[in-house]
N, C-alpha and C. Protein backbone atom coordinates (compact mmCIF):
# COMPACT_ATOMS: atom_id res chain seq x y z
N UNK A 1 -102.49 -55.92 -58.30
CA UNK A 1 -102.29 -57.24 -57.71
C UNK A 1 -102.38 -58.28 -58.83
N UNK A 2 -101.63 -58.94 -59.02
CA UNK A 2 -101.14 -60.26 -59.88
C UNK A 2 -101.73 -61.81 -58.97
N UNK A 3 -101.57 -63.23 -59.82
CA UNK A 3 -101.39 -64.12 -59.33
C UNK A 3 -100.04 -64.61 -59.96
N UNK A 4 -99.63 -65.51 -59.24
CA UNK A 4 -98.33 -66.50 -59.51
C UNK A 4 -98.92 -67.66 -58.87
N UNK A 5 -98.66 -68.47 -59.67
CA UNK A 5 -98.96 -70.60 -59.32
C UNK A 5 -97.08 -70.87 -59.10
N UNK A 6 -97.52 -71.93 -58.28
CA UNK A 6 -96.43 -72.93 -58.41
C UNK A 6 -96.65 -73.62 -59.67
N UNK A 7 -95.13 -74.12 -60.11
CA UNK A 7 -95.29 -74.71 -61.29
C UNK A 7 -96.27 -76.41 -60.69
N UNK A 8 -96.62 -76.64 -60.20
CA UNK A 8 -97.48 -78.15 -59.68
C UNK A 8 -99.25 -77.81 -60.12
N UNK A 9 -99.24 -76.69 -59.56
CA UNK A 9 -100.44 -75.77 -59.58
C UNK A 9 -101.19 -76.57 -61.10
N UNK A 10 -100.45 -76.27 -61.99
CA UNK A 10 -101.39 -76.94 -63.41
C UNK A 10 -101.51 -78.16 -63.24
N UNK A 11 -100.30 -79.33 -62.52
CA UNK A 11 -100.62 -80.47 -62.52
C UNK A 11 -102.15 -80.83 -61.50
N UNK A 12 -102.55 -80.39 -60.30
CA UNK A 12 -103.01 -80.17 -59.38
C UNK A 12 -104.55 -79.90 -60.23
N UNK A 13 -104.78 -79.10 -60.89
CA UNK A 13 -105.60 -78.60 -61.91
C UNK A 13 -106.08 -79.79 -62.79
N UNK A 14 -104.92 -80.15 -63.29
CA UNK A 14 -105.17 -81.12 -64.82
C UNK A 14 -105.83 -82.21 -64.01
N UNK A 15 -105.22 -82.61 -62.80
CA UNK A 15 -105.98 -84.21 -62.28
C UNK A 15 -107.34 -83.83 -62.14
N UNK A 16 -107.64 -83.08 -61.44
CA UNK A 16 -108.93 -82.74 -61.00
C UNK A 16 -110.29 -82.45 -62.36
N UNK A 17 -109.51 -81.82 -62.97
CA UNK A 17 -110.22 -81.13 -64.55
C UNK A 17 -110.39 -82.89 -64.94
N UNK A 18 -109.53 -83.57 -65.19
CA UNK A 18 -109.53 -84.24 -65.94
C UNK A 18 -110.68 -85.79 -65.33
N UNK A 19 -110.61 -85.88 -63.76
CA UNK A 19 -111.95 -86.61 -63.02
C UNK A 19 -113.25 -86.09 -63.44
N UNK A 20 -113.17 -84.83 -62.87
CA UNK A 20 -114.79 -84.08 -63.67
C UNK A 20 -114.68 -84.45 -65.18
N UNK A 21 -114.01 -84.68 -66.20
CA UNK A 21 -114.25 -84.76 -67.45
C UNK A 21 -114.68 -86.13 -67.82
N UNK A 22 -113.96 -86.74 -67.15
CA UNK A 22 -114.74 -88.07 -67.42
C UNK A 22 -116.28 -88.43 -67.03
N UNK A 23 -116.33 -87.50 -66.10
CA UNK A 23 -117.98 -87.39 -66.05
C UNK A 23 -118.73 -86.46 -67.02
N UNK A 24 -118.30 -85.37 -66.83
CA UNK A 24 -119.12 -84.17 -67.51
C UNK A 24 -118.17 -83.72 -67.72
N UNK A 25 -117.97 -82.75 -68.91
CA UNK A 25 -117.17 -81.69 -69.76
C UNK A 25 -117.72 -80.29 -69.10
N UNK A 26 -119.19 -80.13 -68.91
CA UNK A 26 -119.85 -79.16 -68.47
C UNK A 26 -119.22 -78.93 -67.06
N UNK A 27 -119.18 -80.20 -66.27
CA UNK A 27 -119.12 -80.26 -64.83
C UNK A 27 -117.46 -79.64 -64.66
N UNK A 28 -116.04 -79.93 -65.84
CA UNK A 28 -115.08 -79.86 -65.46
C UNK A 28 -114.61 -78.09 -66.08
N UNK A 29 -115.61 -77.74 -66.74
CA UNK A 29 -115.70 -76.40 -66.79
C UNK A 29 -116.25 -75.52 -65.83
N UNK A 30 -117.12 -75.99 -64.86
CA UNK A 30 -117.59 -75.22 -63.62
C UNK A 30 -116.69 -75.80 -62.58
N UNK A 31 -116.18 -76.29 -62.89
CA UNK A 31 -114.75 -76.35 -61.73
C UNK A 31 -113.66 -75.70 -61.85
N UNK A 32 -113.37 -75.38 -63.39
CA UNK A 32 -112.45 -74.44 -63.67
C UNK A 32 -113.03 -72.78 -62.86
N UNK A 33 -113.91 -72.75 -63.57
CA UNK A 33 -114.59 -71.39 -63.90
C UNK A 33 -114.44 -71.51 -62.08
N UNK A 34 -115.22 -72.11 -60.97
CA UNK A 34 -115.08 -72.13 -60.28
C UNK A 34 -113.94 -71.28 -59.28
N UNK A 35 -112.82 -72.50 -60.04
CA UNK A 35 -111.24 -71.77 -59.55
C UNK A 35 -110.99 -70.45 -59.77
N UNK A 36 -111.35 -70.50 -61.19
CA UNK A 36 -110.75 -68.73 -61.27
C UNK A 36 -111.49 -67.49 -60.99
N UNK A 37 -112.71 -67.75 -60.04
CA UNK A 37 -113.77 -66.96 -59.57
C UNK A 37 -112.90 -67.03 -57.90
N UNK A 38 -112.54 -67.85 -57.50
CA UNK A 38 -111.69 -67.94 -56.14
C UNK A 38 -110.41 -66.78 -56.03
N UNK A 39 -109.21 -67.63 -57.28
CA UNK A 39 -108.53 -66.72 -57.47
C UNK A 39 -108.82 -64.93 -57.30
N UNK A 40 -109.95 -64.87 -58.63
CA UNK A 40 -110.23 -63.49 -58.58
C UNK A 40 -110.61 -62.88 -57.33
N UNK A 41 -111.36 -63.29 -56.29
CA UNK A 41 -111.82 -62.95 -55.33
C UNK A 41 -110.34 -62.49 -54.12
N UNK A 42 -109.52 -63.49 -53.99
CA UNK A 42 -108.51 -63.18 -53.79
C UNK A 42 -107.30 -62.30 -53.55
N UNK A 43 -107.33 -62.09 -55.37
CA UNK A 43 -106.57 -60.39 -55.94
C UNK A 43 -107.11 -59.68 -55.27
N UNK A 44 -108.58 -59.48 -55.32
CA UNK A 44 -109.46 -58.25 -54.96
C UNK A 44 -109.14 -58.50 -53.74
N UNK A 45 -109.09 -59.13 -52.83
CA UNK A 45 -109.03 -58.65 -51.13
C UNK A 45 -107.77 -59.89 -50.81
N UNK A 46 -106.98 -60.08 -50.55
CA UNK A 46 -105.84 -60.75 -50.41
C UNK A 46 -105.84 -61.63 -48.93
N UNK A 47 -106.81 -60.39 -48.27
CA UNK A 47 -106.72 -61.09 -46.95
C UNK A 47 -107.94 -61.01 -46.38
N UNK A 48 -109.00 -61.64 -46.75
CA UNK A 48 -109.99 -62.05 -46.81
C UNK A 48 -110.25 -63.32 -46.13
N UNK A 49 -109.61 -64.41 -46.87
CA UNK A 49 -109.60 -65.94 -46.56
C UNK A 49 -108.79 -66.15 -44.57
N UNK A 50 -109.49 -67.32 -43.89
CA UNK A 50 -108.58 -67.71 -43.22
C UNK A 50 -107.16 -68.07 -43.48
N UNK A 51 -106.54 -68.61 -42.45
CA UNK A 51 -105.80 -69.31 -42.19
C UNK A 51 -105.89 -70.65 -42.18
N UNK A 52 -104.86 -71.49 -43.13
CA UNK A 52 -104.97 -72.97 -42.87
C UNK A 52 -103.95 -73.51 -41.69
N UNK A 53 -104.02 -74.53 -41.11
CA UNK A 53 -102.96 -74.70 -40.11
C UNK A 53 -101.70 -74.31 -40.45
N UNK A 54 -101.18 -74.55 -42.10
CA UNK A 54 -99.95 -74.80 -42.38
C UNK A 54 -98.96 -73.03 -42.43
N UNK A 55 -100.41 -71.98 -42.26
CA UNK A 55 -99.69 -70.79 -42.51
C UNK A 55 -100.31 -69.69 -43.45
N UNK A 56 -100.54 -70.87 -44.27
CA UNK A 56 -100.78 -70.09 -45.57
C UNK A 56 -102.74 -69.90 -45.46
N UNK A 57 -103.18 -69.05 -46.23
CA UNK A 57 -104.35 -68.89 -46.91
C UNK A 57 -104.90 -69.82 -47.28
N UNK A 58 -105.96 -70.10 -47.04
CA UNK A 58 -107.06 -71.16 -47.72
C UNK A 58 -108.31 -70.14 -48.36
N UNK A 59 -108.40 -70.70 -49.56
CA UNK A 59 -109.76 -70.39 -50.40
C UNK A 59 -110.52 -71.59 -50.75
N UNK A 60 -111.83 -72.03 -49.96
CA UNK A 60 -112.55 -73.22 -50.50
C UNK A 60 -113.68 -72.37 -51.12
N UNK A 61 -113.81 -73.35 -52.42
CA UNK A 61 -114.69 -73.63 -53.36
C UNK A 61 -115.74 -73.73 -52.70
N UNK A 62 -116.68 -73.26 -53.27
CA UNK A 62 -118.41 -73.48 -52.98
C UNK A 62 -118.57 -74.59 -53.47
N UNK A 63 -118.78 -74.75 -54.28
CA UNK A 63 -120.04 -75.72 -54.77
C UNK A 63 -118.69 -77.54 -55.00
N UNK A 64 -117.85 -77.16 -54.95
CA UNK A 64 -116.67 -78.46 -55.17
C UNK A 64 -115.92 -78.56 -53.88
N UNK A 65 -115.95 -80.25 -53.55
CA UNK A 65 -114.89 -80.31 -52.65
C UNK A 65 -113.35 -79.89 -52.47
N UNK A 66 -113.08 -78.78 -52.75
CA UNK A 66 -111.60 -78.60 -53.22
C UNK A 66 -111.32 -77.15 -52.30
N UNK A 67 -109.99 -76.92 -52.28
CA UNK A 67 -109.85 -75.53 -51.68
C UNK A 67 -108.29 -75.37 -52.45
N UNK A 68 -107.54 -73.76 -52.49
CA UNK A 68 -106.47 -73.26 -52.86
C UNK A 68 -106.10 -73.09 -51.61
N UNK A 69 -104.68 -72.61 -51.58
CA UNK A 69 -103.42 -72.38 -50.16
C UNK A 69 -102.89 -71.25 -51.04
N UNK A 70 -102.78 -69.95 -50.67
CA UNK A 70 -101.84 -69.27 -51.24
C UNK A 70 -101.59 -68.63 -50.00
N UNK A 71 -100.06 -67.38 -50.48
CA UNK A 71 -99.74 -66.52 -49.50
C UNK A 71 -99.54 -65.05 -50.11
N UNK A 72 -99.40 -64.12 -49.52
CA UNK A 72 -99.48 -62.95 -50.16
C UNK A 72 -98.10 -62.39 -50.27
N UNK A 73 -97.72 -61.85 -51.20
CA UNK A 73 -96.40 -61.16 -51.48
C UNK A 73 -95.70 -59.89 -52.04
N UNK A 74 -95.71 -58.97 -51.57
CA UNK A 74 -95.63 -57.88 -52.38
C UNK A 74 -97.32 -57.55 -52.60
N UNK A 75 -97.06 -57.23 -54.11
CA UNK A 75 -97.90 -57.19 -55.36
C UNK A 75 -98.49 -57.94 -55.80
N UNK A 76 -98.54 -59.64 -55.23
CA UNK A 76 -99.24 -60.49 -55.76
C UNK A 76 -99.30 -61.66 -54.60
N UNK A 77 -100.42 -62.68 -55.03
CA UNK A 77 -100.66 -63.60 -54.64
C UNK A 77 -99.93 -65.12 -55.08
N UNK A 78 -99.46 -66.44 -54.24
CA UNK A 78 -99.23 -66.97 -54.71
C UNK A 78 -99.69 -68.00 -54.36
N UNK A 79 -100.35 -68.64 -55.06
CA UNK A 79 -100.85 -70.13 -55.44
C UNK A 79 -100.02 -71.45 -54.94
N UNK A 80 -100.25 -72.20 -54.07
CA UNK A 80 -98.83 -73.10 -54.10
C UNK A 80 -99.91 -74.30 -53.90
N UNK A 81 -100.97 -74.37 -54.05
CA UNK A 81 -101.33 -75.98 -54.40
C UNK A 81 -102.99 -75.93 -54.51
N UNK A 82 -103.80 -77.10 -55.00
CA UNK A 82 -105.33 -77.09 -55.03
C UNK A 82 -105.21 -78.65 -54.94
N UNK A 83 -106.05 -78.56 -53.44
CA UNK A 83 -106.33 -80.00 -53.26
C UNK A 83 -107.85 -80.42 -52.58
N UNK A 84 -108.02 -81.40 -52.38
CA UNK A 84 -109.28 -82.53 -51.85
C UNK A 84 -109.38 -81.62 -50.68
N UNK A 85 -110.65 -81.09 -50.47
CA UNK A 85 -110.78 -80.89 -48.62
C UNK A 85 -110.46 -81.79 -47.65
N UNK A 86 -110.74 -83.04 -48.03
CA UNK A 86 -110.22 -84.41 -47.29
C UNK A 86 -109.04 -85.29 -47.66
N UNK A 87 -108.29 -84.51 -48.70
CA UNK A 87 -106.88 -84.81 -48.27
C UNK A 87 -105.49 -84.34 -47.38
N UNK A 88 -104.78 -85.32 -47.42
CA UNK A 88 -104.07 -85.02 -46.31
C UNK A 88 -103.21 -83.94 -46.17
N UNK A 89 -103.64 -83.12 -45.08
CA UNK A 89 -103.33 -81.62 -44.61
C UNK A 89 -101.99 -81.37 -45.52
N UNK A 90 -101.22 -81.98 -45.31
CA UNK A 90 -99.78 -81.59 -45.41
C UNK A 90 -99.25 -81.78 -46.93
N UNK A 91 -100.32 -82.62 -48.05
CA UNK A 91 -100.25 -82.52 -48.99
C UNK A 91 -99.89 -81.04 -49.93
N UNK A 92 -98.84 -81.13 -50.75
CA UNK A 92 -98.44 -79.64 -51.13
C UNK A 92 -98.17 -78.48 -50.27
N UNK A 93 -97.62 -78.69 -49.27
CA UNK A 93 -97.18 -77.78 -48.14
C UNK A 93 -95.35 -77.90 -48.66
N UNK A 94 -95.09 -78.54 -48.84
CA UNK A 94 -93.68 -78.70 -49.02
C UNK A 94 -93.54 -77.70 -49.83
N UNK A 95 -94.03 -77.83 -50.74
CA UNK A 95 -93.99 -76.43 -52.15
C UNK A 95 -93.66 -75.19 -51.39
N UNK A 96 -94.32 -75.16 -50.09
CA UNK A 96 -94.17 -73.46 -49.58
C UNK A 96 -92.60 -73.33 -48.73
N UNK A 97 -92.31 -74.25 -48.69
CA UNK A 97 -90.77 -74.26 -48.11
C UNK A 97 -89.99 -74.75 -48.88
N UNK A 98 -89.95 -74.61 -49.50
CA UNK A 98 -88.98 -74.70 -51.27
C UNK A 98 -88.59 -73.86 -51.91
C-alpha cells in the first residue's frame, strides 16, 4: 500500500506548517510529524477511519485541530485535502470530483 496527495495537498500543508512556524518551529514539526503518523496509520489499515459526509475518509489529528479526506484505491491511498476541523465542510471536496 502506497500514498498519493493531490497536487494542493503540499499547498494545504505549507499554510498550516507555515502558521505553526511563526509560532514555534518545534510546534510546526509536531504537526508535520503529526500528519505523517496519520497517513501511516492509514496505509496500515485503509479502512479504519470513518466516513466524512462528502464520501471520502476522514483522519483527524490528535493533538491539532486539523483532519485528512482520503479515499482508497487499488493499492493505495489518496490524499485529496488537509483542512481546519472548523472549516467549511465542502472546502477541498471539489478535488475529489476532478
Amino acid at each position: 500500500m502506497q500514498a498519493r496527495f493531490h497536487r494542493r495537498v503540499q499547498h494545504d500543508l505549507n499554510e498550516i506548517i507555515g502558521k505553526y512556524d511563526e509560532i514555534s518551529e518545534l510546534l510546526a514539526e509536531d504537526f508535520l510529524a503529526e500528519f505523517q503518523a496519520g497517513v501511516r496509520k492509514a496505509l496500515l489499515n485503509p479502512r479504519f477511519f470513518h466516513f466524512d459526509a462528502c464520501g471520502l475518509r476522514r483522519c483527524n489529528l490528535t493533538r491539532f485541530p486539523y483532519h485528512f479526506l482520503y479515499d482508497i484505491q487499488m493499492d493505495m491511498i489518496r490524499v485529496w485535502v488537509v483542512r481546519h476541523d472548523h472549516r467549511d465542510p465542502r472546502f477541498g471536496t471539489k478535488r475529489f470530483r476532478s
